[in-house]
Protein backbone atom coordinates (compact mmCIF):
# COMPACT_ATOMS: atom_id res chain seq x y z
CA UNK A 1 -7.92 -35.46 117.03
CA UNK A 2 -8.36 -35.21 112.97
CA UNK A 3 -5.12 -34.45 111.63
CA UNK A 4 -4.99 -33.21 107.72
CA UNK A 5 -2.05 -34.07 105.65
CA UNK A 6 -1.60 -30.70 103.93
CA UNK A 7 0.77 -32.17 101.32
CA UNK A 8 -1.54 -34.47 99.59
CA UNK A 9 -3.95 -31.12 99.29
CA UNK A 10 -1.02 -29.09 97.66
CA UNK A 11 -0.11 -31.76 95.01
CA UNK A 12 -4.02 -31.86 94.42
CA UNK A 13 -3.58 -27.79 93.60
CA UNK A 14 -0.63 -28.19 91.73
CA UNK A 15 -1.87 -31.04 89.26
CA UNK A 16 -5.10 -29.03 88.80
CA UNK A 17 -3.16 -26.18 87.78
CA UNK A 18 -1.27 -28.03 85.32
CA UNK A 19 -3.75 -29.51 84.01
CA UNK A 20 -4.99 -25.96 83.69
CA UNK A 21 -2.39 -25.04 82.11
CA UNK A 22 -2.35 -27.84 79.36
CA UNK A 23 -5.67 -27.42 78.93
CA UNK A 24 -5.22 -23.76 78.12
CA UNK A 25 -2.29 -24.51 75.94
CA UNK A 26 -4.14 -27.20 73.97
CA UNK A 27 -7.19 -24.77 73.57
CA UNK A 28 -4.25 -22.03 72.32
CA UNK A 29 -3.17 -24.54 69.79
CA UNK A 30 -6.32 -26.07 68.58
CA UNK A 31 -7.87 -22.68 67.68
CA UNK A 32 -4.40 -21.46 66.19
CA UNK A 33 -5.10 -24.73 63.67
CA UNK A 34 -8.38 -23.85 63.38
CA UNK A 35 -7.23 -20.10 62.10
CA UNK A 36 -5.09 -21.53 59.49
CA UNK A 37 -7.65 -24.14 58.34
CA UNK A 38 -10.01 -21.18 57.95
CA UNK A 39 -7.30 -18.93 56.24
CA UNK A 40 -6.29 -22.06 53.92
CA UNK A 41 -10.44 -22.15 52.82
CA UNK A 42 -10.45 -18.82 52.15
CA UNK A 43 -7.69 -18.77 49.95
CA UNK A 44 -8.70 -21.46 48.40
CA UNK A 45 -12.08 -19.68 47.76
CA UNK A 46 -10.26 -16.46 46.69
CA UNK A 47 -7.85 -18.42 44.12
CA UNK A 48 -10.84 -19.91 42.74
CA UNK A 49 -12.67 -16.57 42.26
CA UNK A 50 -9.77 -15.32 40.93
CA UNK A 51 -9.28 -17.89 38.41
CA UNK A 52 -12.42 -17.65 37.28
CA UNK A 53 -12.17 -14.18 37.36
CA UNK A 54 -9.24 -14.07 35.08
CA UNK A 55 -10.45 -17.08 32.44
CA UNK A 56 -13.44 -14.61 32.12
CA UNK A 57 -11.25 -12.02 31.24
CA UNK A 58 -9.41 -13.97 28.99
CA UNK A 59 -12.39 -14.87 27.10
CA UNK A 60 -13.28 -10.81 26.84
CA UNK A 61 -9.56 -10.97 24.86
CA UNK A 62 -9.74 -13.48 23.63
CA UNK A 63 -13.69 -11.50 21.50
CA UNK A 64 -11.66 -8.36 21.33
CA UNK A 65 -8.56 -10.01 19.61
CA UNK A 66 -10.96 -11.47 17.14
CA UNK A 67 -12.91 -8.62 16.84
CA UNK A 68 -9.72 -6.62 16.08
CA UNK A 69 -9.25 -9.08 13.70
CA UNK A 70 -11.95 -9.13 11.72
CA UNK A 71 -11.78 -4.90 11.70
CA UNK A 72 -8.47 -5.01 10.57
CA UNK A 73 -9.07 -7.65 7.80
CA UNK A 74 -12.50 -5.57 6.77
CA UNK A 75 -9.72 -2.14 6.79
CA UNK A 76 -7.11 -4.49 4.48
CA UNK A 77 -10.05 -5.59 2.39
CA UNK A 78 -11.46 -1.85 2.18
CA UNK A 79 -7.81 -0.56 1.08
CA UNK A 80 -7.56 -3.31 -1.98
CA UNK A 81 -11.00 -2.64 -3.07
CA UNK A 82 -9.82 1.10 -3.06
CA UNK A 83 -6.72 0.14 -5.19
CA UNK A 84 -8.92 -1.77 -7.68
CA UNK A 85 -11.80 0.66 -7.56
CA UNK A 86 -8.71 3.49 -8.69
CA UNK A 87 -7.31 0.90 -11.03
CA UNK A 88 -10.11 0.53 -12.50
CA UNK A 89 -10.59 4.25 -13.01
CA UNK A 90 -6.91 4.60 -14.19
CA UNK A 91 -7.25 2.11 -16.90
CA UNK A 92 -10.76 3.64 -18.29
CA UNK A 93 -9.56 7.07 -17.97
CA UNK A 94 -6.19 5.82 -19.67
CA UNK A 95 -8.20 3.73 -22.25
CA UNK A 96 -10.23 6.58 -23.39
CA UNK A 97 -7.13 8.49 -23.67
CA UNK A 98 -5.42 6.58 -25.96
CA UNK A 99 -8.76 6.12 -28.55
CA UNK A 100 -8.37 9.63 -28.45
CA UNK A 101 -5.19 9.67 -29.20
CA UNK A 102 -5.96 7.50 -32.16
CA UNK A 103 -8.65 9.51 -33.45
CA UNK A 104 -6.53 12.75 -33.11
CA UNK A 105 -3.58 10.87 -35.28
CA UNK A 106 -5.50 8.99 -37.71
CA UNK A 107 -8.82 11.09 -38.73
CA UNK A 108 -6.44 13.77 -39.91
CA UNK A 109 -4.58 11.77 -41.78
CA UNK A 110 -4.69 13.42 -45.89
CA UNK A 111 -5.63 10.85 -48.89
CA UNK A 112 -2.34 10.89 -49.97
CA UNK A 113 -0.39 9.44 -47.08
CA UNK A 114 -0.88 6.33 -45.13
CA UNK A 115 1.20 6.03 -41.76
CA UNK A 116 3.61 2.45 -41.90
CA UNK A 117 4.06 2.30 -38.17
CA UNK A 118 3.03 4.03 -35.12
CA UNK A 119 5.23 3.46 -31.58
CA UNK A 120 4.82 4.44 -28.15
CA UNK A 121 8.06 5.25 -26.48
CA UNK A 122 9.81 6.68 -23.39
CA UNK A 123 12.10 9.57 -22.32
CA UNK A 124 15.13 7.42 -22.29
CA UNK A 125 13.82 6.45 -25.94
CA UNK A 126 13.18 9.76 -26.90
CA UNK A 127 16.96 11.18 -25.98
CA UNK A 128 18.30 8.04 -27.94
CA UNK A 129 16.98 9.09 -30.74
CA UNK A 130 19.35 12.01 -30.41
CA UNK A 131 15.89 14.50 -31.06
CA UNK A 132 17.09 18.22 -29.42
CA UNK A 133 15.66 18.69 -26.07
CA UNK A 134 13.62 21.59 -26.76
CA UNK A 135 11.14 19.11 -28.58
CA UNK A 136 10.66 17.80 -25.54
CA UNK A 137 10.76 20.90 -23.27
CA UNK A 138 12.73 23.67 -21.68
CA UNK A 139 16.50 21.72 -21.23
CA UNK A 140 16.65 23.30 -17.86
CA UNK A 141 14.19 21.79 -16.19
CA UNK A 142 14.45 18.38 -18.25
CA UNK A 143 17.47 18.70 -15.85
CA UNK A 144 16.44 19.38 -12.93
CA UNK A 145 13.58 16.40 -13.46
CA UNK A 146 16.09 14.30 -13.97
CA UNK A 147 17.46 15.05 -10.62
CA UNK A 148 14.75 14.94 -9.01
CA UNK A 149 13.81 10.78 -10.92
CA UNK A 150 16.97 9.35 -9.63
CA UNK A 151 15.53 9.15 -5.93
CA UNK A 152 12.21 8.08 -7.60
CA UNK A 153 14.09 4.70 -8.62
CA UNK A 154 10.76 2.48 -8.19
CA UNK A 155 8.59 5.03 -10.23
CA UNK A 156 8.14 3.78 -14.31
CA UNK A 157 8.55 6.40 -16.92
CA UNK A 158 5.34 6.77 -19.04
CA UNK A 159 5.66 6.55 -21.95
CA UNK A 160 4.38 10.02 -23.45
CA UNK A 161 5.44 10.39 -27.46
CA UNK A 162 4.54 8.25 -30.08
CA UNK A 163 7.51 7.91 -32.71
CA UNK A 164 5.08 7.75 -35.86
CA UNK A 165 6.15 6.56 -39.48
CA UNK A 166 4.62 7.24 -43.08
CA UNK A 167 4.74 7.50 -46.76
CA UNK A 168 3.13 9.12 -49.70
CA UNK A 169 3.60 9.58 -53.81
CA UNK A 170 3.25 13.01 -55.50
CA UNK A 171 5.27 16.26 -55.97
CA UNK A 172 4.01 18.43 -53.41
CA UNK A 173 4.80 15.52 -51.00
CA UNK A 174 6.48 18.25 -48.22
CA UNK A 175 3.62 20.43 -48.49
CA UNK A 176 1.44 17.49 -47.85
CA UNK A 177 3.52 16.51 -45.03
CA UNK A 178 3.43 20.09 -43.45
CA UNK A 179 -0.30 20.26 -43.87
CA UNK A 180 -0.73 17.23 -41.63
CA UNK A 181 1.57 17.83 -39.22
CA UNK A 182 -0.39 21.47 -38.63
CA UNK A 183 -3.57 19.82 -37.87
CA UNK A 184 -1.88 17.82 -35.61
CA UNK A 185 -0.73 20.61 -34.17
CA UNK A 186 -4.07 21.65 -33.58
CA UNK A 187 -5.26 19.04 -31.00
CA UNK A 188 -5.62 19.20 -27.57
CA UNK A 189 -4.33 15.70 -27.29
CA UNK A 190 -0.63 16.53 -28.24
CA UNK A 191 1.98 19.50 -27.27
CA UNK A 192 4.06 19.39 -29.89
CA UNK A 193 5.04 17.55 -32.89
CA UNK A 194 8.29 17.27 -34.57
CA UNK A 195 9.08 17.04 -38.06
CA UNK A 196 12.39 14.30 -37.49
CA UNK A 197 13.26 13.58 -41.21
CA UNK A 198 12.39 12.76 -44.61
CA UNK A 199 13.77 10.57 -47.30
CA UNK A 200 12.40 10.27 -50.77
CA UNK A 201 13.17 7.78 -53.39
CA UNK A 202 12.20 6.84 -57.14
CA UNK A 203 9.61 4.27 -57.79
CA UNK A 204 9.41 3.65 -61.59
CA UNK A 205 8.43 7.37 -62.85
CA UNK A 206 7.10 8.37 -59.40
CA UNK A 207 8.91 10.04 -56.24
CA UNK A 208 8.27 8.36 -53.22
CA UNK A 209 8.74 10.07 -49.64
CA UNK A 210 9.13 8.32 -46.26
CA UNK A 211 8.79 10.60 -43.33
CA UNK A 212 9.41 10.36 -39.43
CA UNK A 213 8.04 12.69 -36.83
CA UNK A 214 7.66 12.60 -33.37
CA UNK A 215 4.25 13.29 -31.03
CA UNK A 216 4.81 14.89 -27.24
CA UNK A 217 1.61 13.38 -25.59
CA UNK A 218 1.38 13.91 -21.88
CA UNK A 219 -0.52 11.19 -20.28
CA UNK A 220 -3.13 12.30 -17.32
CA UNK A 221 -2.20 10.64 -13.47
């Protein structure tokens, strides 16, 4: 009679299923590792696109900040070259101002008088001289430009009179005098002239007389 030892046969079963079991487990493991060895690469990949990604980028700044650069120093460069263009223009316009200035004051000048000194000065100048404000203009609104100067601090005053100085021999000196200071009067380049003082003294047997007058001369912006 064959007997069969059923115990041996179980153990069989129960090692097979274990090893089942481990094998299954082992499998479980082995492709878990293999998930993060593939999600390692590709974050590896994607940091590497990335940082290329971004030094490419940086080099587009890195052109536009010199770009920028180079507009903004062409817009500083355009700006002074506007300055000295208007400079320029200032100091010709100015420069044909004053020759005509010089014409206006000298060509009128009679044969008996020569001028001994001729001075630009300033509104603080002017009032030191102690001349009466209406020379200069209506008193009211000297005021009120005064005013309005004080919170100008960093503007210059121009200087807008000439203070101008002469001589001449003969007895109708004053009428002499007068005669000039009417042509003067005549010329667009000055508003108004001002008859200051005069002093005369004796040279030998002739009269001598020194005169000072004063020349409003706005100057153009």
């Amino acid at each position: 009679m064959i007997s069969i030892n059923l115990l041996d046969y179980k153990q069989e079963l129960r090692k097979i299923a274990m090893q089942k079991i481990i094998i299954n487990a082992m499998g479980s493991v082995l492709f878990f590792i293999f998930l993060i060895v593939t999600y390692w690469c590709f974050q590896k990949i994607e940091i590497k696109y990335r940082t290329n990604e971004l030094k490419q980028l940086e080099g587009q700044v890195r052109e536009l900040t010199a770009q920028t650069t180079k507009i903004q120093s062409m817009k500083l460069q355009a700006k002074r070259t506007e300055k000295i263009i208007k400079k320029i223009n200032e100091l010709r316009a100015n420069q044909f101002q004053v020759t005509q200035i010089l014409e206006d004051l000298i060509l009128p000048v009679p044969d008996e008088i020569w001028l001994t000194s001729v001075r630009q000065l300033g509104i603080k100048e002017i009032k030191g001289k102690k001349i009466p404000l209406i020379f200069i203009g209506d008193p009211k609104k000297m005021k009120t430009k005064k005013k309005s100067n004080k919170s100008k601090n960093k503007v210059q005053s121009k200087q807008e009179f000439l203070e101008v100085r002469g001589r001449l021999f003969g007895k109708h000196s004053d009428e002499t005098i007068v005669r000039y200071i009417d042509r003067l009067r005549d010329s667009s380049s000055f508003v108004k002239v001002f008859l200051h003082q005069t002093s005369q003294q004796q040279t030998g047997t002739k009269a001598v007389r020194d005169f000072t007058f004063y020349v409003y001369m706005p100057m153009k912006a």
